[in-house]
PDB file of N, CA and C in Angstrom:
ATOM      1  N   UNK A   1     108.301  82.965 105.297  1.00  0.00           N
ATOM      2  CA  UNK A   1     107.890  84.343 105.519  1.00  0.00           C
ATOM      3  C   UNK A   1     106.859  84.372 106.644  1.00  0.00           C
ATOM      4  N   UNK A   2     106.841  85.036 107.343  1.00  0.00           N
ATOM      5  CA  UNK A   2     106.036  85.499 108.896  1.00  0.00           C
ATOM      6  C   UNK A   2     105.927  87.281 108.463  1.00  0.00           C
ATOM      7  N   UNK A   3     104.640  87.175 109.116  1.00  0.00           N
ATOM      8  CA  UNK A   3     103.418  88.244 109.142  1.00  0.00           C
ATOM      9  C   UNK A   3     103.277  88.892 110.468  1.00  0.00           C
ATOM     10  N   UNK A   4     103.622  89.762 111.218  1.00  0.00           N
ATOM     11  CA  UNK A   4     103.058  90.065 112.295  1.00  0.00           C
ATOM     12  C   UNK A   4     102.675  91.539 112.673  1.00  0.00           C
ATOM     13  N   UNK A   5     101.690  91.752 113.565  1.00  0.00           N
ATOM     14  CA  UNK A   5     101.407  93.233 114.022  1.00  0.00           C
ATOM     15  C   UNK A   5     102.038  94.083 115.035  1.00  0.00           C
ATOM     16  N   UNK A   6     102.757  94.853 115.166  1.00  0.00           N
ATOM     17  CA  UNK A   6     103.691  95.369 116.111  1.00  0.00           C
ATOM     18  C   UNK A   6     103.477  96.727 116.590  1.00  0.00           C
ATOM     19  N   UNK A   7     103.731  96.887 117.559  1.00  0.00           N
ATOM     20  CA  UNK A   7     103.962  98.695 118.183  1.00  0.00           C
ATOM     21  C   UNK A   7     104.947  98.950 118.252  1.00  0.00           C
ATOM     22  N   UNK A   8     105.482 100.038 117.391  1.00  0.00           N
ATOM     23  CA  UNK A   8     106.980 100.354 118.085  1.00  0.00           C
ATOM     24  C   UNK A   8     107.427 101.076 119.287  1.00  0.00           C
ATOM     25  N   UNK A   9     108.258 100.502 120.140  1.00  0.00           N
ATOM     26  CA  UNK A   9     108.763 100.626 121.294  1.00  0.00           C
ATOM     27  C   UNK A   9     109.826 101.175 121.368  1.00  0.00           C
ATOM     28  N   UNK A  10     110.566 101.535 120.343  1.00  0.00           N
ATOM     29  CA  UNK A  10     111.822 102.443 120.257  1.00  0.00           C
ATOM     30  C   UNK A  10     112.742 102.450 119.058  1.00  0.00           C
ATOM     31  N   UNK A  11     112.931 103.229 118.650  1.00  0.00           N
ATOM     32  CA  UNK A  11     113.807 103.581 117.431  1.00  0.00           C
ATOM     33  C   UNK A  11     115.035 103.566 117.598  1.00  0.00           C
ATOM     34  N   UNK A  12     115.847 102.539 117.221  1.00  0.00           N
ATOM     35  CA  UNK A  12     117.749 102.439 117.551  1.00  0.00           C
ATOM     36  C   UNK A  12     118.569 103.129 116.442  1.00  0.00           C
ATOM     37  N   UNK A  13     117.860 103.427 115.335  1.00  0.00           N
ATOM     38  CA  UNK A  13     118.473 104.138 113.938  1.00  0.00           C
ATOM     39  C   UNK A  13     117.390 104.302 113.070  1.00  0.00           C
ATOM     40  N   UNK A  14     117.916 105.380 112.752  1.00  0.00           N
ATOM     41  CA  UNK A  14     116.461 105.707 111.318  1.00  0.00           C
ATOM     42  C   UNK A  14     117.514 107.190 110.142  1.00  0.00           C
ATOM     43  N   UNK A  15     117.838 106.648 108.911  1.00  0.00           N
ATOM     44  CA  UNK A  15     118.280 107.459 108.391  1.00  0.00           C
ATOM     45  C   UNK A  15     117.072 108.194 107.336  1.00  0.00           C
ATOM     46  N   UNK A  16     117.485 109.800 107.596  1.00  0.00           N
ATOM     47  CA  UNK A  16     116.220 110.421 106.821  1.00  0.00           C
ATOM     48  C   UNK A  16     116.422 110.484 105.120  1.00  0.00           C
ATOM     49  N   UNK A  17     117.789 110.173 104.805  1.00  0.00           N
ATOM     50  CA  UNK A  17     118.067 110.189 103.387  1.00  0.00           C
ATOM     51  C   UNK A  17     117.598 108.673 102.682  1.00  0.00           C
ATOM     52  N   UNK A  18     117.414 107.923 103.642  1.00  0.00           N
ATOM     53  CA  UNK A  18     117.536 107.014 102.976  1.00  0.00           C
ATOM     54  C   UNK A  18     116.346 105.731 103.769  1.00  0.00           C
ATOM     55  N   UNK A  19     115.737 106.235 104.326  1.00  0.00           N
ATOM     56  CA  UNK A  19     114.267 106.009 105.197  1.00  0.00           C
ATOM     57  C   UNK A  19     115.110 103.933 105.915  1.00  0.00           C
ATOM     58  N   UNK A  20     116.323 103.622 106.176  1.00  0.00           N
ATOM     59  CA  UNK A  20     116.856 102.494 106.577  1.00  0.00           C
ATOM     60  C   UNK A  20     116.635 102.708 108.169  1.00  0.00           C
ATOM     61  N   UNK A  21     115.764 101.526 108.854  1.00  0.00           N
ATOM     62  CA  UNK A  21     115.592 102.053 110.182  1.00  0.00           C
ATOM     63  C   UNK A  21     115.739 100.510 110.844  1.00  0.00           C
ATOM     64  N   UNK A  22     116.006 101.134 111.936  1.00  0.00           N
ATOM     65  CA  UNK A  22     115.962  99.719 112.929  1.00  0.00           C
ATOM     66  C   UNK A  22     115.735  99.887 114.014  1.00  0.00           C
ATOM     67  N   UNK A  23     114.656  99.102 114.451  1.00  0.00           N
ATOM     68  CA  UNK A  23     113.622  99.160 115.327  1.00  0.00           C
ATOM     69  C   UNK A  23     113.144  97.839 116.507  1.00  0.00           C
ATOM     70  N   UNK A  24     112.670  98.500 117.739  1.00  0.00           N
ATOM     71  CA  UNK A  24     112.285  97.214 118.047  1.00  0.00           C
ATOM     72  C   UNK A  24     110.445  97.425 118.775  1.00  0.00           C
ATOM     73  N   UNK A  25     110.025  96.619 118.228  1.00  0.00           N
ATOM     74  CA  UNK A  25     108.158  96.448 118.728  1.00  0.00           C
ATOM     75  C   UNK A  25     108.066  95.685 119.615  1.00  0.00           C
ATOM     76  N   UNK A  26     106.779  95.724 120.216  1.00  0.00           N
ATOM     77  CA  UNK A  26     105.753  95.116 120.968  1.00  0.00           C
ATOM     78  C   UNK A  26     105.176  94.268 119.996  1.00  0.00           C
ATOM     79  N   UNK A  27     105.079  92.517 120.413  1.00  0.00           N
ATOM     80  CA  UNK A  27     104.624  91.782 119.606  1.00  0.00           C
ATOM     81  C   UNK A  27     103.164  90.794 120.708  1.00  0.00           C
ATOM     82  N   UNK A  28     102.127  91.299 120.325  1.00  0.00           N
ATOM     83  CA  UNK A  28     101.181  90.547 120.998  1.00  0.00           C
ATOM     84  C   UNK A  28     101.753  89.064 121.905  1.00  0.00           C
ATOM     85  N   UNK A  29     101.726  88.503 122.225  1.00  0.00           N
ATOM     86  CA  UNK A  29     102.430  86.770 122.875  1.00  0.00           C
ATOM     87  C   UNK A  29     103.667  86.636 122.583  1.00  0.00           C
ATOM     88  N   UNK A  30     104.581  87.687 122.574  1.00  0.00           N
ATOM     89  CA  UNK A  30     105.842  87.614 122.708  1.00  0.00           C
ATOM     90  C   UNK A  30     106.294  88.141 123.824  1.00  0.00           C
ATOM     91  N   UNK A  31     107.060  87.793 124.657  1.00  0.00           N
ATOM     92  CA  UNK A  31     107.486  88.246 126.166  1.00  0.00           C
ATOM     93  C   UNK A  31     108.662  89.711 125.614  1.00  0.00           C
ATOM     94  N   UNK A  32     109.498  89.408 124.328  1.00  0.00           N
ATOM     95  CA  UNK A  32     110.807  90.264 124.103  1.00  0.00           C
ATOM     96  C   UNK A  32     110.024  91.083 123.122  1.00  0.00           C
ATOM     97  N   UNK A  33     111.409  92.457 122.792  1.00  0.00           N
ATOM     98  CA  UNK A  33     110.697  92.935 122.131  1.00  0.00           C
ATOM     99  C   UNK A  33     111.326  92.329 120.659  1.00  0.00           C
ATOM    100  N   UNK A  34     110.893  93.021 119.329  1.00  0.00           N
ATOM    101  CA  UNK A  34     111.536  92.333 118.240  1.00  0.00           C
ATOM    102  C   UNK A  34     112.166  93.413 117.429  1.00  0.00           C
ATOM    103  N   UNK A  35     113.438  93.052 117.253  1.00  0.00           N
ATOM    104  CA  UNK A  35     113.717  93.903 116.105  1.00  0.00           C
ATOM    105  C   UNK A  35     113.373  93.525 114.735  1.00  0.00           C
ATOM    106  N   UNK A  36     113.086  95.209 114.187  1.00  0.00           N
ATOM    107  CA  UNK A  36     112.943  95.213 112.478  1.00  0.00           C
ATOM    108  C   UNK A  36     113.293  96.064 112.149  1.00  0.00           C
ATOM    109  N   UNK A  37     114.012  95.720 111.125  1.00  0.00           N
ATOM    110  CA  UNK A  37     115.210  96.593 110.178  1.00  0.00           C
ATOM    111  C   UNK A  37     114.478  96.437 108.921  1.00  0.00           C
ATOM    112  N   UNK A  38     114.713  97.686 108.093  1.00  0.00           N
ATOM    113  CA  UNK A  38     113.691  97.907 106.644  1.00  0.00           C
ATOM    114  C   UNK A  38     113.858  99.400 106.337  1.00  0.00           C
ATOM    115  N   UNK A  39     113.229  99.671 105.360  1.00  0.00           N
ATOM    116  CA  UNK A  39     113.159 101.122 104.769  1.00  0.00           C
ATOM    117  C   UNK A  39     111.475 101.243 105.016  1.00  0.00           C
ATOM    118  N   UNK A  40     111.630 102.262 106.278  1.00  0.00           N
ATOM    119  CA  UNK A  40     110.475 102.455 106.968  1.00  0.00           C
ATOM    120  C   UNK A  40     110.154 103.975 107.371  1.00  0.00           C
ATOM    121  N   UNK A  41     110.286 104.855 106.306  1.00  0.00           N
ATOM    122  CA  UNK A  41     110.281 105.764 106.318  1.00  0.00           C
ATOM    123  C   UNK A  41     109.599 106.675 107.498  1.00  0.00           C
ATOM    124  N   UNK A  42     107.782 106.624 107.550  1.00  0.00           N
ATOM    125  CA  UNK A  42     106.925 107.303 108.554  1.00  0.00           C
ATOM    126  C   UNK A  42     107.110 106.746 109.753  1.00  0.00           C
ATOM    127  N   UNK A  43     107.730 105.358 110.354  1.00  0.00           N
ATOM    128  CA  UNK A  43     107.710 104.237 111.784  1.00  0.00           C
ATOM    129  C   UNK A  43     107.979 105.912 112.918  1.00  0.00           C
ATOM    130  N   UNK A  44     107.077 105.949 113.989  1.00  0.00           N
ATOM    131  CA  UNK A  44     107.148 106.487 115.145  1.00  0.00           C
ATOM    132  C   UNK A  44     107.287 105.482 116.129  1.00  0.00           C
ATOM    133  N   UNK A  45     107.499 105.704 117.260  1.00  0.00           N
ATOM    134  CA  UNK A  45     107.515 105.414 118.172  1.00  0.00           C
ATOM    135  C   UNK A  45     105.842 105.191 118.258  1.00  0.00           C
ATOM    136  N   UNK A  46     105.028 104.140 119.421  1.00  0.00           N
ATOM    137  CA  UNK A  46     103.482 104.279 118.995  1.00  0.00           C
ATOM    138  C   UNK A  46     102.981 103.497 117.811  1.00  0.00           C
ATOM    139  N   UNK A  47     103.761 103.775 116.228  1.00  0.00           N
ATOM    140  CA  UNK A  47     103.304 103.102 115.285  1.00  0.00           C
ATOM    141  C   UNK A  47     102.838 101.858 115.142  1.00  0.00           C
ATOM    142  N   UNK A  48     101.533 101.491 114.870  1.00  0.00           N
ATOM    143  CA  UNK A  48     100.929 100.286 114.510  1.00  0.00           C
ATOM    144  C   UNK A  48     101.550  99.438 113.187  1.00  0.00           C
ATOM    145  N   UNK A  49     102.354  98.881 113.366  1.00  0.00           N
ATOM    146  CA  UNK A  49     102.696  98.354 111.769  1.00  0.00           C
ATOM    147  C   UNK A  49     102.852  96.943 111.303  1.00  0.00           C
ATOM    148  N   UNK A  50     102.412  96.948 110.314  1.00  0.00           N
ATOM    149  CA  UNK A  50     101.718  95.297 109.572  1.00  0.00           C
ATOM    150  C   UNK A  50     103.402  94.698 109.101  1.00  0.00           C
ATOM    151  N   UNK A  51     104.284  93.356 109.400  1.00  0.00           N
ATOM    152  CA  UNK A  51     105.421  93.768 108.530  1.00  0.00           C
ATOM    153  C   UNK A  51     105.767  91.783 108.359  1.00  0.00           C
ATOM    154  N   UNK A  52     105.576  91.942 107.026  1.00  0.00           N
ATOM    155  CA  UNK A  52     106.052  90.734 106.767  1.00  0.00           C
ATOM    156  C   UNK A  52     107.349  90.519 106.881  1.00  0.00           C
ATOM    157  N   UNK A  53     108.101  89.580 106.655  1.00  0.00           N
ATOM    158  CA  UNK A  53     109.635  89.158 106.385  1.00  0.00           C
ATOM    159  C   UNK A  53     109.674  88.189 107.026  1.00  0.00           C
ATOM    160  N   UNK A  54     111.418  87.464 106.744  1.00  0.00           N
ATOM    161  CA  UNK A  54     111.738  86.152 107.391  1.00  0.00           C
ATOM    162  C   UNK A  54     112.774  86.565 108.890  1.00  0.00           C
TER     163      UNK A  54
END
């Protein structure tokens, strides 16, 4: 499991029934951006977000 802090940089899907989104951030010392997929209901574009997983 990995921990990291991200900005999101753009929203590729986000369903409102069912808060399933997929996303890709700004990762401090990462050159790319990263995708994360999750039930992420409030994620904006801008959003600061804490997100564990593998």
């Amino acid at each position: 499991m990995i921990k990291i802090r991200c900005v999101v940089e753009r929203i590729t899907y986000q369903s409102p029934e069912t808060g399933y989104t997929v996303l890709k951030c700004a990762v401090k010392n990462y050159n790319d951006l990263v995708t994360v997929v999750g039930n992420l209901v409030d994620a904006n574009v801008g959003s600061v977000l804490l997100i564990d997983g593998n």
